[in-house]
C-alpha atoms as a PDB file:
ATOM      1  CA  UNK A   1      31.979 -32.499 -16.312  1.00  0.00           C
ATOM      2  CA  UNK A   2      29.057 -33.347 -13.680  1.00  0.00           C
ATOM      3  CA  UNK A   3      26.658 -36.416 -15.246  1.00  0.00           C
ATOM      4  CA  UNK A   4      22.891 -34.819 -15.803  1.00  0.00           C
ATOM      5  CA  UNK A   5      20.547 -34.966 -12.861  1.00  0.00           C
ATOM      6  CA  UNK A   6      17.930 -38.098 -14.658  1.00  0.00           C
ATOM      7  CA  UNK A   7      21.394 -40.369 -14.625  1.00  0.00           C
ATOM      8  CA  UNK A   8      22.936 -39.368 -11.544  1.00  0.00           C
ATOM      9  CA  UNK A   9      18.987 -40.690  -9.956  1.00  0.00           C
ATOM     10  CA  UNK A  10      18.865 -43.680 -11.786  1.00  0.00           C
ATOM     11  CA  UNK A  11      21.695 -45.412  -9.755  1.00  0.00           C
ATOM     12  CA  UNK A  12      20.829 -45.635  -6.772  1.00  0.00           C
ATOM     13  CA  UNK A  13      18.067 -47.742  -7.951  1.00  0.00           C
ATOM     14  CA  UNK A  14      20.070 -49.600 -10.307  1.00  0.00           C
ATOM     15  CA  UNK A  15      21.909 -50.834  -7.769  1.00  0.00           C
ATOM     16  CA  UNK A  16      18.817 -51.634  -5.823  1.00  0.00           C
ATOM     17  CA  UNK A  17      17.831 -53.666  -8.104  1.00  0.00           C
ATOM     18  CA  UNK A  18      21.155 -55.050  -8.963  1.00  0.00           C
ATOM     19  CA  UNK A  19      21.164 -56.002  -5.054  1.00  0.00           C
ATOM     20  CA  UNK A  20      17.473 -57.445  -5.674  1.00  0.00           C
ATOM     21  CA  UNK A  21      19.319 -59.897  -8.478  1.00  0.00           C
ATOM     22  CA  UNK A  22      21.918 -61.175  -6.534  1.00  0.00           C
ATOM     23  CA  UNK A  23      20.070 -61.910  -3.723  1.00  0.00           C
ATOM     24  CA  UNK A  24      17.509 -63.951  -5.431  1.00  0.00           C
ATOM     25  CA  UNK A  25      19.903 -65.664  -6.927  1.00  0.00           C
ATOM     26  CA  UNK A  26      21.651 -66.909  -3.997  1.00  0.00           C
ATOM     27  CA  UNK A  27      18.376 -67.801  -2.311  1.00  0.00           C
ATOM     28  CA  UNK A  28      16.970 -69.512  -5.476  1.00  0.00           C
ATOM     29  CA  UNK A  29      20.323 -71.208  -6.460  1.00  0.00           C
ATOM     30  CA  UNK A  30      22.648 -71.178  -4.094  1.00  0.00           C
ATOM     31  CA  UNK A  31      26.328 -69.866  -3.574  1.00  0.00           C
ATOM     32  CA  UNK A  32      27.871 -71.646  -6.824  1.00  0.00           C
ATOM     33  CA  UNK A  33      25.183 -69.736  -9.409  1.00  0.00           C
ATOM     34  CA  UNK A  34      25.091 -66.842  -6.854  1.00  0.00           C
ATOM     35  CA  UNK A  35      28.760 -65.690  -6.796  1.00  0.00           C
ATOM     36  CA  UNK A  36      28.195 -65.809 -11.070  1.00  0.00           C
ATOM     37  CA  UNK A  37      25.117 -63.640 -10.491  1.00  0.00           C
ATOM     38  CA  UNK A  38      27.195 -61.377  -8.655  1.00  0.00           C
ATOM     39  CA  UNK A  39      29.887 -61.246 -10.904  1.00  0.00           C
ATOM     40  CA  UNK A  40      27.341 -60.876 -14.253  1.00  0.00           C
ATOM     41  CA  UNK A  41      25.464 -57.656 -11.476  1.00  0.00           C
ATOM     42  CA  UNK A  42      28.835 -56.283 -11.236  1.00  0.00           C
ATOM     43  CA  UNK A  43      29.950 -56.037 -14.664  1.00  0.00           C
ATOM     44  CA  UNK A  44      26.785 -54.842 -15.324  1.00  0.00           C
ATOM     45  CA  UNK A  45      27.062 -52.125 -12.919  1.00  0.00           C
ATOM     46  CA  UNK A  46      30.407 -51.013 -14.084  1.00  0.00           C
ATOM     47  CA  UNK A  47      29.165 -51.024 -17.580  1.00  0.00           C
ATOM     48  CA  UNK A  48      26.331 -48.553 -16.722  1.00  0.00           C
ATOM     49  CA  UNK A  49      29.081 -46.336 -14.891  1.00  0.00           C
ATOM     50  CA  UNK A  50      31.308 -46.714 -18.202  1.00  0.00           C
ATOM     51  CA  UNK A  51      28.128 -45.947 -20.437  1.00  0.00           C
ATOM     52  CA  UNK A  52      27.620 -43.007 -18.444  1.00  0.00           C
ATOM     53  CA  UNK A  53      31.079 -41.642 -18.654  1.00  0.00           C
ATOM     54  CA  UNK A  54      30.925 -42.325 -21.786  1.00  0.00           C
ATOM     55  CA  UNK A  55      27.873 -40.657 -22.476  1.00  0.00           C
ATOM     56  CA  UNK A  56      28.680 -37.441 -20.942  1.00  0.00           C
ATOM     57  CA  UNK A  57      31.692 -37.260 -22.812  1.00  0.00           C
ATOM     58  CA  UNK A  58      30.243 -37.771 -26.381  1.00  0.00           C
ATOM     59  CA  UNK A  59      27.471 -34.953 -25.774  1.00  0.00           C
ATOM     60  CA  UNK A  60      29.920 -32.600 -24.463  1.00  0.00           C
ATOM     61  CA  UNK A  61      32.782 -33.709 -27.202  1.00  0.00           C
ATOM     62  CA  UNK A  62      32.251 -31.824 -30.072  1.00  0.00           C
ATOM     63  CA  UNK A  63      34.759 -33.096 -33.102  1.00  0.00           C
ATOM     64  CA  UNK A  64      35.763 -35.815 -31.232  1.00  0.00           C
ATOM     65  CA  UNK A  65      32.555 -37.455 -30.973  1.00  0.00           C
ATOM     66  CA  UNK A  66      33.837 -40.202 -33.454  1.00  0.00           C
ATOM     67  CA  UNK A  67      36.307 -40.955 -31.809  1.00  0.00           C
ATOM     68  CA  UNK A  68      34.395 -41.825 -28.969  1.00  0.00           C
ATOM     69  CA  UNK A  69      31.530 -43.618 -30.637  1.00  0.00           C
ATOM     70  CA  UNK A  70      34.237 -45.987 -31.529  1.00  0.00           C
ATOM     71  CA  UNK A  71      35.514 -46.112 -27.598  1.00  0.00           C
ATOM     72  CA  UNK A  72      31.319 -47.102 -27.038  1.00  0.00           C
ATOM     73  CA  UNK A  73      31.711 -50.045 -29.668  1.00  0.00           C
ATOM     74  CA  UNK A  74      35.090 -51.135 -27.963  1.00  0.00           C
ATOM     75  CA  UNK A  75      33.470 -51.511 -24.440  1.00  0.00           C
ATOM     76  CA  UNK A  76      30.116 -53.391 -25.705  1.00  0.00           C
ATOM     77  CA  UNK A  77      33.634 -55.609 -27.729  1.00  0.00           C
ATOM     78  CA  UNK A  78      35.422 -55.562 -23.726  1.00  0.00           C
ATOM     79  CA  UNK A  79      32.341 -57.077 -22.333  1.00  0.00           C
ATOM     80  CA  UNK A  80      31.696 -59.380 -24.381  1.00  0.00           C
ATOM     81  CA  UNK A  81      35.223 -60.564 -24.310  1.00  0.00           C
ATOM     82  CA  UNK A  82      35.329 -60.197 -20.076  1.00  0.00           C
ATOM     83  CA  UNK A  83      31.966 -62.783 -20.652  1.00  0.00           C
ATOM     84  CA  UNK A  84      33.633 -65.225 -22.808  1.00  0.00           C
ATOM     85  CA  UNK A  85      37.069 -65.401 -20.274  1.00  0.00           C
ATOM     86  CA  UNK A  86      34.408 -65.489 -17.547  1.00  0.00           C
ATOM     87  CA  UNK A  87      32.658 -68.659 -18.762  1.00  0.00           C
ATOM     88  CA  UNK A  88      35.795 -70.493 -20.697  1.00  0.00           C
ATOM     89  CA  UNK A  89      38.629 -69.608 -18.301  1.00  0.00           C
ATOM     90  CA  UNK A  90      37.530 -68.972 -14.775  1.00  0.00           C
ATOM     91  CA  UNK A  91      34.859 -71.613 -15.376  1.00  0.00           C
ATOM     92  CA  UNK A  92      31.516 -69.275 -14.005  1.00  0.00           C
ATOM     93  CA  UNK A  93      28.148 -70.742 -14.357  1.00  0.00           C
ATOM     94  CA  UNK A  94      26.673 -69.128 -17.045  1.00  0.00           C
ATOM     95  CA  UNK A  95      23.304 -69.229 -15.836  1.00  0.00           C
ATOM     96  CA  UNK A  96      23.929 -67.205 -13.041  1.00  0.00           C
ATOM     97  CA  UNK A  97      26.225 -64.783 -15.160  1.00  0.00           C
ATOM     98  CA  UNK A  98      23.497 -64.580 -17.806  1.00  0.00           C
ATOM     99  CA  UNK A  99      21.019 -63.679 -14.924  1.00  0.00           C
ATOM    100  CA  UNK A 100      23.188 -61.373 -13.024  1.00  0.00           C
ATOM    101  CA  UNK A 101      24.163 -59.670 -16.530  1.00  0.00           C
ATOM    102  CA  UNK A 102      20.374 -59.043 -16.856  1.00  0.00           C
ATOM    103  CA  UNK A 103      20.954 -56.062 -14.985  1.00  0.00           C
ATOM    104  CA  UNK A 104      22.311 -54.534 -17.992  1.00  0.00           C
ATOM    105  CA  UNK A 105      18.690 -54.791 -19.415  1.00  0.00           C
ATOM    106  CA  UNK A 106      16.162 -54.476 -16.654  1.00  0.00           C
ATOM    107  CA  UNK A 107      17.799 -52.278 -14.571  1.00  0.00           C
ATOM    108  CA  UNK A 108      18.021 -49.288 -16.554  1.00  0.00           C
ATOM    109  CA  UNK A 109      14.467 -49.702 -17.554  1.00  0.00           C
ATOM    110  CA  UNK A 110      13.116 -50.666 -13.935  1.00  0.00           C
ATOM    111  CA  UNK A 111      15.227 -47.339 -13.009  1.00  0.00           C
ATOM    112  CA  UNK A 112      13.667 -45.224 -15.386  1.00  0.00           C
ATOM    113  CA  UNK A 113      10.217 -46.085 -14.512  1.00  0.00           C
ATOM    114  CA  UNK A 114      10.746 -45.533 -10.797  1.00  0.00           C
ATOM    115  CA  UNK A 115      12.784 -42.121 -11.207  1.00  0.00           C
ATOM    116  CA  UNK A 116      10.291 -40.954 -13.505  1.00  0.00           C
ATOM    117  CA  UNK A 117       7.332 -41.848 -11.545  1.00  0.00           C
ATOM    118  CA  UNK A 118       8.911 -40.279  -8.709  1.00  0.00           C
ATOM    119  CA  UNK A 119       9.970 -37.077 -10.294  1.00  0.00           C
ATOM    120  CA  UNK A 120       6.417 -36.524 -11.973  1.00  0.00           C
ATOM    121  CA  UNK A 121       4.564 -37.087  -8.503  1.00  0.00           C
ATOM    122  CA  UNK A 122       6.745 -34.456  -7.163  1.00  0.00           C
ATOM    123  CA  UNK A 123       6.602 -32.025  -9.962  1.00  0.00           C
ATOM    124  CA  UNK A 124       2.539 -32.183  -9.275  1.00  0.00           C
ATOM    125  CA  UNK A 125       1.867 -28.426  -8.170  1.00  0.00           C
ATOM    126  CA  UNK A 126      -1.417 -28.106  -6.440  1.00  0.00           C
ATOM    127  CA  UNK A 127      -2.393 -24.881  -8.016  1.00  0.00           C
ATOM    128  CA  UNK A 128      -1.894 -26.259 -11.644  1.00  0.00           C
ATOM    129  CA  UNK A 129      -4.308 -29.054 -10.245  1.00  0.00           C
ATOM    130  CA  UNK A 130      -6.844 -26.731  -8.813  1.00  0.00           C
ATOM    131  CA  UNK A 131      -6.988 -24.872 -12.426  1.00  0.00           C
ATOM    132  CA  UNK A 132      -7.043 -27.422 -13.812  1.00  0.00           C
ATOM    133  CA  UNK A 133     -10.460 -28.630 -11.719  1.00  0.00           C
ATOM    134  CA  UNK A 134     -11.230 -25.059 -12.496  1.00  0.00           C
ATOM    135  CA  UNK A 135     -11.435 -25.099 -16.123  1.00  0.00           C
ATOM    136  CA  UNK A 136     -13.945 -28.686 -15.541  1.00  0.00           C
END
């Protein structure tokens, strides 16, 4: 099963702007808060390639659609647990983990706004504009 064209557009610049976070962060902060910012960008990554899969799955599912509702609730439960090892155990800062975790939130919105902007600029036919002027 091939992921719809919208998704499948919105990673490239979801990893821009993952790239964008962890670079700030190792100019702003330094390497210590930077390699957290990196690890938070790449969970958050892999959870946007997990929500994806995911995703595709449960529209294409059928009767098993519960079952994989449940398998969306588990990963949110995964990450939060991967966080809480990240912080307690391997002893991350979690100020650069919180910021490289923002990804999760800004990126898919930044994303959407640039792929949409994009794709509506090129969707522009002239002759629909002309008409359009045409009808003024």
């Amino acid at each position: 099963m091939s992921t719809s064209s919208p998704t499948q557009r919105m990673t490239r610049p979801l990893l821009l702007i993952a790239a964008i976070v962890v670079v700030s962060a190792f100019l702003l902060w330094g390497s210590t808060r930077g390699v957290a910012a990196l690890v938070g960008a790449a969970l958050a990554v892999a959870n946007w390639f997990a929500l994806r899969w995911l995703s595709a799955r449960l529209v294409s599912s059928g009767s098993r659609g519960a079952a994989l509702g449940f398998l969306l609730i588990a990963k949110i439960g995964l990450l939060m647990a991967i966080v809480f090892v990240l912080i307690n155990r391997v002893r991350l800062d979690p100020i650069g983990l919180a910021f490289g975790l923002g990804v999760l939130f800004v990126g898919p919105v930044l994303a959407s706004l640039l792929t949409a902007g994009a794709s509506a600029a090129s969707s522009l036919d002239p002759s629909a504009a002309r008409a359009a002027r045409e009808e003024r």
